[in-house]
PDB file of N, CA and C in Angstrom:
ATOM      1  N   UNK A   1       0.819  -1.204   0.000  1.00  0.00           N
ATOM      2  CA  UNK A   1       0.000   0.000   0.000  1.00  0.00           C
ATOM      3  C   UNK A   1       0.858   1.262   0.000  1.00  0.00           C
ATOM      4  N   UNK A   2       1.649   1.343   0.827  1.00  0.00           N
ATOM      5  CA  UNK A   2       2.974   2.272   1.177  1.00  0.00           C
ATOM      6  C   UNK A   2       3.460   2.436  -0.144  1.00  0.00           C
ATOM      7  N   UNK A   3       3.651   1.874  -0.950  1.00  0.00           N
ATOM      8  CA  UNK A   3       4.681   1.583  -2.427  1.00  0.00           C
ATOM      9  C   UNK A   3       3.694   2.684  -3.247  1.00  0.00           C
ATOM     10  N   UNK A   4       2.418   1.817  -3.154  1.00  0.00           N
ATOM     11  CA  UNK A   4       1.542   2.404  -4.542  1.00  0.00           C
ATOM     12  C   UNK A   4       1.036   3.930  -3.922  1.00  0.00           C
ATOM     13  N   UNK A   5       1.149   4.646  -2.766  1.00  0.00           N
ATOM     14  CA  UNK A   5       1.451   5.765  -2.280  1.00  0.00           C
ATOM     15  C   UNK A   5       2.007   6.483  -2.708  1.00  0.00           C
ATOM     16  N   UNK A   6       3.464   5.718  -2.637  1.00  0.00           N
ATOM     17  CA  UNK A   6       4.795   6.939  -3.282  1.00  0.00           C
ATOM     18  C   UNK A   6       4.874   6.816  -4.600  1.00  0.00           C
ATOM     19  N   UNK A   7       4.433   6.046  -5.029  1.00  0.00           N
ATOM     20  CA  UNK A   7       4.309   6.380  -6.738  1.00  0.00           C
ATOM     21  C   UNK A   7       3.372   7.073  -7.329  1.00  0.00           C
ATOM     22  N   UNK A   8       2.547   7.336  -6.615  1.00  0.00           N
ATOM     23  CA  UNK A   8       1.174   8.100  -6.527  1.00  0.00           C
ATOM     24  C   UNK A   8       1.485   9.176  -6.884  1.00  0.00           C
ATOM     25  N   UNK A   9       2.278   9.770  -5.278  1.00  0.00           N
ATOM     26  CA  UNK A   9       3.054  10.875  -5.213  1.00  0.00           C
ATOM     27  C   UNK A   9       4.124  11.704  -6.084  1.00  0.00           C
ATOM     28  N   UNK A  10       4.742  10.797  -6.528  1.00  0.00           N
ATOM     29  CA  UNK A  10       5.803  11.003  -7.422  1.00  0.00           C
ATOM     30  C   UNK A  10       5.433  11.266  -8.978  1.00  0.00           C
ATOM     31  N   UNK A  11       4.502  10.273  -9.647  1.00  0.00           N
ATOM     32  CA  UNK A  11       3.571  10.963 -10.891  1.00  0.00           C
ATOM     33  C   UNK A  11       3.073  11.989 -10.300  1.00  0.00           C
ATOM     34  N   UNK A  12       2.119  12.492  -9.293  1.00  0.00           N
ATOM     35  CA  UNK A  12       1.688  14.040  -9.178  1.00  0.00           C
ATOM     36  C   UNK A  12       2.726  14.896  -9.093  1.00  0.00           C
ATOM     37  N   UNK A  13       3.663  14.807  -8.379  1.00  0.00           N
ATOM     38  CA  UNK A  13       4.716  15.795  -8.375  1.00  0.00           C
ATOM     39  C   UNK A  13       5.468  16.063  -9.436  1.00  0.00           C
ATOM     40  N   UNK A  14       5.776  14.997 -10.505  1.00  0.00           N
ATOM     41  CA  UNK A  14       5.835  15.096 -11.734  1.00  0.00           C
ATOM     42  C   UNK A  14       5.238  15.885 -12.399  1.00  0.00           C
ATOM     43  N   UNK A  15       4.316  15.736 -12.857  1.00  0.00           N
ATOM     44  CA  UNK A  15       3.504  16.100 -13.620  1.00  0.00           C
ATOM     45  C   UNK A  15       2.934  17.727 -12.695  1.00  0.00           C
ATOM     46  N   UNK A  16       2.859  17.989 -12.138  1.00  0.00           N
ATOM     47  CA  UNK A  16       2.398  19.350 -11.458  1.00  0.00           C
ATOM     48  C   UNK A  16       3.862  20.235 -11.549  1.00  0.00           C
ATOM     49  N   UNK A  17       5.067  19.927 -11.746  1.00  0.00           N
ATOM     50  CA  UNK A  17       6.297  20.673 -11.856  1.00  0.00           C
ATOM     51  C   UNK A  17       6.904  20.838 -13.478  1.00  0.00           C
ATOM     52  N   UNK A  18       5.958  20.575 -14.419  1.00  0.00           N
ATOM     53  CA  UNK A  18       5.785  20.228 -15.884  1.00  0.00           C
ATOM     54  C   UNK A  18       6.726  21.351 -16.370  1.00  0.00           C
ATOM     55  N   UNK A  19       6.037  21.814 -16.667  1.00  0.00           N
ATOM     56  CA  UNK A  19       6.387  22.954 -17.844  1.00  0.00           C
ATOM     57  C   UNK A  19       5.786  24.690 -17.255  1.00  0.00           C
ATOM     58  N   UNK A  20       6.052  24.677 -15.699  1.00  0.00           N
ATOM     59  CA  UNK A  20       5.144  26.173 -15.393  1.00  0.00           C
ATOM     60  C   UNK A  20       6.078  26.858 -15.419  1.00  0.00           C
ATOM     61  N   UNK A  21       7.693  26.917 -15.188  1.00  0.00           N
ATOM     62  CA  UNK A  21       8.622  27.663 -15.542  1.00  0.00           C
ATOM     63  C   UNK A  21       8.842  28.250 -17.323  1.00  0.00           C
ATOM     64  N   UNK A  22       8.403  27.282 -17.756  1.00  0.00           N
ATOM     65  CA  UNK A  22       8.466  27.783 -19.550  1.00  0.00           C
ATOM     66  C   UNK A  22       7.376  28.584 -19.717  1.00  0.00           C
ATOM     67  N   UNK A  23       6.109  27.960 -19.235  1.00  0.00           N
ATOM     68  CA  UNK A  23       5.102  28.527 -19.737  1.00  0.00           C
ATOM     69  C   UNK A  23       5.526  30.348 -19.221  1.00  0.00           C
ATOM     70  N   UNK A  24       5.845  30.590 -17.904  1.00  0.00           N
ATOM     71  CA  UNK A  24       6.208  31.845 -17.312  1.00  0.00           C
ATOM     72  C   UNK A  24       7.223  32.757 -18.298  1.00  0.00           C
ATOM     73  N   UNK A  25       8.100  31.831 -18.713  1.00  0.00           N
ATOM     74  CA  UNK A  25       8.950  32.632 -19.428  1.00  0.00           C
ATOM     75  C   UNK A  25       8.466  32.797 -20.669  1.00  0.00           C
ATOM     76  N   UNK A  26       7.534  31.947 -21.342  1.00  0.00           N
ATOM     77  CA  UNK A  26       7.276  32.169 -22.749  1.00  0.00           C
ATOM     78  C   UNK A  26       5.928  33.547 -22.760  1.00  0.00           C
ATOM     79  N   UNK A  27       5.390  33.718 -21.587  1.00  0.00           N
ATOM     80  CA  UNK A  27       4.798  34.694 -21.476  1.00  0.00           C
ATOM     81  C   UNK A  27       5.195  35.989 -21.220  1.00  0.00           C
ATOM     82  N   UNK A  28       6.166  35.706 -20.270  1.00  0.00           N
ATOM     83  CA  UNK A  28       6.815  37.344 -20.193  1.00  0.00           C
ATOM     84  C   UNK A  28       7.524  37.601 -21.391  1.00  0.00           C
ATOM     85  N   UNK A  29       8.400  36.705 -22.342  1.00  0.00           N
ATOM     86  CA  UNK A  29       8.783  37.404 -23.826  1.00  0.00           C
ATOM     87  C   UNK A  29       7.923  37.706 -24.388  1.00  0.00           C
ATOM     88  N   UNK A  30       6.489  36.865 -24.481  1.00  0.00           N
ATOM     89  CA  UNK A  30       5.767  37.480 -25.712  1.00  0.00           C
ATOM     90  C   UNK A  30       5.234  38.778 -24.902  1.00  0.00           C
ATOM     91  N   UNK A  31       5.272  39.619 -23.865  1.00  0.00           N
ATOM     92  CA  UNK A  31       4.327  40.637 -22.997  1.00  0.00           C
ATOM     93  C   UNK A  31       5.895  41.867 -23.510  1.00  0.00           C
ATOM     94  N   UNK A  32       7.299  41.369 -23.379  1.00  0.00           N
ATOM     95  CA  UNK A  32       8.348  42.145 -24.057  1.00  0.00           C
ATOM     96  C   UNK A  32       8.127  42.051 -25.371  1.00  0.00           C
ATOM     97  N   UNK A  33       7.863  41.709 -26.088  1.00  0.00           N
ATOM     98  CA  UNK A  33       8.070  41.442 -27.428  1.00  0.00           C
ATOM     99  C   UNK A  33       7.859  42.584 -27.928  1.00  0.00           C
ATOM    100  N   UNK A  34       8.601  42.981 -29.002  1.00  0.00           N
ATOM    101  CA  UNK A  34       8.590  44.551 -29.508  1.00  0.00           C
ATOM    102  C   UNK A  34       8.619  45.800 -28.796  1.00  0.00           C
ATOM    103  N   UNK A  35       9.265  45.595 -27.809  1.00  0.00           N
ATOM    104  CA  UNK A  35       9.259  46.905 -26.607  1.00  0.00           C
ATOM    105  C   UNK A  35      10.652  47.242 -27.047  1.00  0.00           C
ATOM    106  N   UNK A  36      11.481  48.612 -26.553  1.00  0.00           N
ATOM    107  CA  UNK A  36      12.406  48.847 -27.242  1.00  0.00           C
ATOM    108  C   UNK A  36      12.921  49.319 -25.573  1.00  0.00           C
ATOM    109  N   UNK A  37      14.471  49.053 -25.093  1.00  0.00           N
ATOM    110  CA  UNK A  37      14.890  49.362 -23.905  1.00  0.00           C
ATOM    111  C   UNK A  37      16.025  50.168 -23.724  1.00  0.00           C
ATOM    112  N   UNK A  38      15.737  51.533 -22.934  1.00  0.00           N
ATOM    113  CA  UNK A  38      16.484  53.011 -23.541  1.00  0.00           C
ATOM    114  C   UNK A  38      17.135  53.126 -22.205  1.00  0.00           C
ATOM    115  N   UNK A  39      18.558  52.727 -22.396  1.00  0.00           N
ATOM    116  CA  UNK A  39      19.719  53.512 -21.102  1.00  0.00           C
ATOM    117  C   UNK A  39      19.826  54.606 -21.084  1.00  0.00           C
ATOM    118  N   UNK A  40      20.240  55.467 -20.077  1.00  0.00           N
ATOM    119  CA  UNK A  40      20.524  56.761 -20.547  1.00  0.00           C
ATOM    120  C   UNK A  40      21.772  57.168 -20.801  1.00  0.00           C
ATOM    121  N   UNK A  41      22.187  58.870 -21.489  1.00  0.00           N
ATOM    122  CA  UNK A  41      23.316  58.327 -21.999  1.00  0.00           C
ATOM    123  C   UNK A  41      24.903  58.458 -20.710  1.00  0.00           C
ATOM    124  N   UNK A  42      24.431  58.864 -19.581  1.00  0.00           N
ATOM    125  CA  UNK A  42      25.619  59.155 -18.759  1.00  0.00           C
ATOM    126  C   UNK A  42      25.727  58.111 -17.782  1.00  0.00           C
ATOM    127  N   UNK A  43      25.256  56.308 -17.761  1.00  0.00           N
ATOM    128  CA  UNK A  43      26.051  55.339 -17.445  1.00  0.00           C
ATOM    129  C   UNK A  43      27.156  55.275 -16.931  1.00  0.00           C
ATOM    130  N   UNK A  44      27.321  55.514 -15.276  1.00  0.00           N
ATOM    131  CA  UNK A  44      28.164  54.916 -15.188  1.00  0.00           C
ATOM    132  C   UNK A  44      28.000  53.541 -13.996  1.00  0.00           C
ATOM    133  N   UNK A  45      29.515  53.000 -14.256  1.00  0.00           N
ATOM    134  CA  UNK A  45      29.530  51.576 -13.748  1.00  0.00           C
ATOM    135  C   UNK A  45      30.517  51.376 -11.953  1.00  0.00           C
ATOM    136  N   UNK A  46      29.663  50.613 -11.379  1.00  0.00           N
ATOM    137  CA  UNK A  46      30.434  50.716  -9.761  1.00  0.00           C
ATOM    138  C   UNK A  46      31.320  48.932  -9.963  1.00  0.00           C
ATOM    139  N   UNK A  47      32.251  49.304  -9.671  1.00  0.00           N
ATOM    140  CA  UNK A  47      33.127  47.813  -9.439  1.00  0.00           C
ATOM    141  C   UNK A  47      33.237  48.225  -7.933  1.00  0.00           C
ATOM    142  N   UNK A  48      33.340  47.032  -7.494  1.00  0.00           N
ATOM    143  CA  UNK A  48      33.625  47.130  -5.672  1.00  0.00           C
ATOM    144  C   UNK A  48      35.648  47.012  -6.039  1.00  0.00           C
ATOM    145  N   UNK A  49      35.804  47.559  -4.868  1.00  0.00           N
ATOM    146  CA  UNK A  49      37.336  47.243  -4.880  1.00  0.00           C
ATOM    147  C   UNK A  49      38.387  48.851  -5.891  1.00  0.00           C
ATOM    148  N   UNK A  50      37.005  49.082  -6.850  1.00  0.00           N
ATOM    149  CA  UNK A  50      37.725  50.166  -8.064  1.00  0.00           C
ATOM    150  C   UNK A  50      37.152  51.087  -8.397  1.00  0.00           C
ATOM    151  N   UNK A  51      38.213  52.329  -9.025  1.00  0.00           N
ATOM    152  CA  UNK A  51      37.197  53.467  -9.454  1.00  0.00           C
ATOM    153  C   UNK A  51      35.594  53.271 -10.038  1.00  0.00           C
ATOM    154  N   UNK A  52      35.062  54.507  -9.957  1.00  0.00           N
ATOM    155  CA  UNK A  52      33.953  54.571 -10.910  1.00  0.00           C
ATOM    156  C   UNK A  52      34.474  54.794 -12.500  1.00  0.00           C
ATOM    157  N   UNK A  53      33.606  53.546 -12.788  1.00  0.00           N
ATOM    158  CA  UNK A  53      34.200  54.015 -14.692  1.00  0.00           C
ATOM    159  C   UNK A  53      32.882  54.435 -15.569  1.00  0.00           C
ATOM    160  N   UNK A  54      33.300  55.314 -16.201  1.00  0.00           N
ATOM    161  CA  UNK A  54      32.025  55.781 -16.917  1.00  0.00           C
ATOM    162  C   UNK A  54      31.725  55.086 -18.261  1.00  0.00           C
ATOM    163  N   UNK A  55      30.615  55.155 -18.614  1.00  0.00           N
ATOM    164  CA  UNK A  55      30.303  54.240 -19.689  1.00  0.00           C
ATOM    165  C   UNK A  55      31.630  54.685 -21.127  1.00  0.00           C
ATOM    166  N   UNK A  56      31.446  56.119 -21.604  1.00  0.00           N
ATOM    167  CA  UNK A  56      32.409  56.140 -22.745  1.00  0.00           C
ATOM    168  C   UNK A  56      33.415  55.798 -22.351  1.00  0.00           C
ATOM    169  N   UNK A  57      33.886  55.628 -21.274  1.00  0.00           N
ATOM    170  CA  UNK A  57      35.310  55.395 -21.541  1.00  0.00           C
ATOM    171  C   UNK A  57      36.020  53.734 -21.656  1.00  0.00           C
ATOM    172  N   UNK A  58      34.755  53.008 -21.468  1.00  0.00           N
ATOM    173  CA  UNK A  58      34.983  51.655 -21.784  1.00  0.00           C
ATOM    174  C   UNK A  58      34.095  50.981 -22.938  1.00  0.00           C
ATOM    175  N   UNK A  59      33.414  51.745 -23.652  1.00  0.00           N
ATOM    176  CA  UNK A  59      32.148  51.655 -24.920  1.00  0.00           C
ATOM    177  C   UNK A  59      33.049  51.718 -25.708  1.00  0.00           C
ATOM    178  N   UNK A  60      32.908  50.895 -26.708  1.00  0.00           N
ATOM    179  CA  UNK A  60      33.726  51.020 -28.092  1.00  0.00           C
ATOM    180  C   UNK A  60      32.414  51.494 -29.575  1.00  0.00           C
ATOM    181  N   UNK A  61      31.007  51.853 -28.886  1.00  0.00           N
ATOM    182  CA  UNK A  61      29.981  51.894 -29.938  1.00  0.00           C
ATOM    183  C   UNK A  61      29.479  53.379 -29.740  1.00  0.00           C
TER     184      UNK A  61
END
């Protein structure tokens, strides 16, 4: 009885841990989809340990 329990268990837990992480992500791309994402242009960057570096001076674009 104990046996056919945990196998019970184990197909539900299966099957209930399916695919809800994809489905999540395939929804939030299509909710981004065609959105356009605007930095501004005076970026700058914190390293622990080091100066502040500003974006042009490490941008090659």
């Amino acid at each position: 009885m104990n046996r056919i329990l945990y196998i019970s268990l184990s197909v539900i837990l299966f099957i209930s841990c399916g695919n809800k992480d994809r489905e999540i992500l395939v929804k939030l791309m299509q909710e981004w989809k065609g959105r356009e994402i605007l930095y501004p242009n005076d970026m700058h960057f914190f390293m622990q340990g080091r100066d502040t570096l500003n974006a042009d001076s490490i941008c090659m674009y």
